[in-house]
Protein backbone atom coordinates (compact mmCIF):
# COMPACT_ATOMS: atom_id res chain seq x y z
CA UNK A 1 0.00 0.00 0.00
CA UNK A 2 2.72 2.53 1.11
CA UNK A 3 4.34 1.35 -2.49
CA UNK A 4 1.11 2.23 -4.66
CA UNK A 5 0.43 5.98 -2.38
CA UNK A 6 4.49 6.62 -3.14
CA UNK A 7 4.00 6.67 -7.07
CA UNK A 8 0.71 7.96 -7.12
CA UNK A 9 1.07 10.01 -9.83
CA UNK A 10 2.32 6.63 -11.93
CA UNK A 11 -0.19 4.88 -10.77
CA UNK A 12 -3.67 6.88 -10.52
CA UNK A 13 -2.65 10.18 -12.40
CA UNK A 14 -0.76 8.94 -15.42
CA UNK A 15 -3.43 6.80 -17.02
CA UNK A 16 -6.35 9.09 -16.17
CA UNK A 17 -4.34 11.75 -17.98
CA UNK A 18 -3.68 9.35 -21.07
CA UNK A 19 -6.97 8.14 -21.04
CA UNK A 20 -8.27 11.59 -20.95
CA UNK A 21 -6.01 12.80 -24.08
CA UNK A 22 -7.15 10.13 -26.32
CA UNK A 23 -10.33 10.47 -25.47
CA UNK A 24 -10.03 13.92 -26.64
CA UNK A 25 -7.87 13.27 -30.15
CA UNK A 26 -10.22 10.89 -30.74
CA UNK A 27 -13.44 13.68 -30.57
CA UNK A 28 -11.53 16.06 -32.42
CA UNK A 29 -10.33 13.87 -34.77
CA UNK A 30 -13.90 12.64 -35.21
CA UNK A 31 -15.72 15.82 -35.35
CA UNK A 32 -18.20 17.00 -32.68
CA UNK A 33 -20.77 16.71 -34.35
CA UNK A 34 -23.04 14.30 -32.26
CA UNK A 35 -22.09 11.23 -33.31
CA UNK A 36 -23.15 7.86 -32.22
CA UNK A 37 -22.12 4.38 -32.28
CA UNK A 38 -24.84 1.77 -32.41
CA UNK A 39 -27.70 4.14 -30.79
CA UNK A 40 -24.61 4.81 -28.47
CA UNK A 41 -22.89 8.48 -27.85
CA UNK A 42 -19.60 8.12 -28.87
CA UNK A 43 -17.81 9.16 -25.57
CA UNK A 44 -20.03 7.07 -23.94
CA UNK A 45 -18.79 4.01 -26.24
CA UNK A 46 -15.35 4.56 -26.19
CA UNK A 47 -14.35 5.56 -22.06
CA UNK A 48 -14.89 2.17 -21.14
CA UNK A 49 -12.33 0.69 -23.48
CA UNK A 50 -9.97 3.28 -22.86
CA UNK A 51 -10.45 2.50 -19.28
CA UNK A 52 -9.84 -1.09 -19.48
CA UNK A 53 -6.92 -0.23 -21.74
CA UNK A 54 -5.11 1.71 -19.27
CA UNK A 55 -5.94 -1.09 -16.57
CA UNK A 56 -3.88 -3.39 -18.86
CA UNK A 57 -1.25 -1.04 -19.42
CA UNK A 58 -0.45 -0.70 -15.71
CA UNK A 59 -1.03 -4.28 -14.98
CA UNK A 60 1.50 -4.98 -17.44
CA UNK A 61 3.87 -2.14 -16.15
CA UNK A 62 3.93 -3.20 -12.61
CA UNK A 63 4.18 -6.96 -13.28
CA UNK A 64 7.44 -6.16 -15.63
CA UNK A 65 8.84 -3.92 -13.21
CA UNK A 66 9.07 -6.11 -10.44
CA UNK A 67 10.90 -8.80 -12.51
CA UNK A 68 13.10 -5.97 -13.52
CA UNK A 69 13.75 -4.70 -10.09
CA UNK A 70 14.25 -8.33 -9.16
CA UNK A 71 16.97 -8.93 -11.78
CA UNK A 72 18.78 -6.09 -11.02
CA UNK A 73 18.86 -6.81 -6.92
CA UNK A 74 19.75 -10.56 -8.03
CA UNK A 75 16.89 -12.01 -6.14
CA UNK A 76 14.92 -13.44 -9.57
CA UNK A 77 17.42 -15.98 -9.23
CA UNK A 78 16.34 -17.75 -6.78
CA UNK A 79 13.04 -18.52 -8.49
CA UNK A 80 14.53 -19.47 -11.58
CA UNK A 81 16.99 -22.18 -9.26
CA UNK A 82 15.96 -25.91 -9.46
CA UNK A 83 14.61 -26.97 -6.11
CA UNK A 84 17.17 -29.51 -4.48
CA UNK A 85 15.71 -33.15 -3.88
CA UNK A 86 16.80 -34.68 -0.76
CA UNK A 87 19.40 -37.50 -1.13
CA UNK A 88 17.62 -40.91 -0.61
């Protein structure tokens, strides 16, 4: 927890601002002009994708960073060590 409230602006801030900047190339590149998708207003179709997208992103982020951080303090290779068998 201390981790995640350290780098909140990685972690909460960073994708809300990406999410928020496609969101708005996307309705400028589209036009403003009331569009739909489906019966659907197209912000309304689109945040939750861009949502999950940035979900993914830092999912992805964090998992890959702790590998890397574990690789660089040497611990990773301890997981990657065959477990000894007892002699019988």
């Amino acid at each position: 927890m201390r981790r995640f409230f350290k780098v909140q602006m990685q972690t909460v801030w960073a994708p809300a601002i990406t999410t928020l900047l496609y969101l708005a190339i996307f309705t400028v590149a589209l036009g403003r002009g009331g569009r739909t998708v489906m019966g659907v207003p197209f912000a309304d179709f689109i945040a939750p994708g861009l949502i999950v997208m940035a979900m993914i992103q830092n999912a992805f982020a964090n998992a890959s960073f702790s590998l890397l951080v574990g690789k660089m303090q040497g611990n990773i290779v301890d997981y990657l060590m065959p477990r000894c068998r007892p002699a019988s």
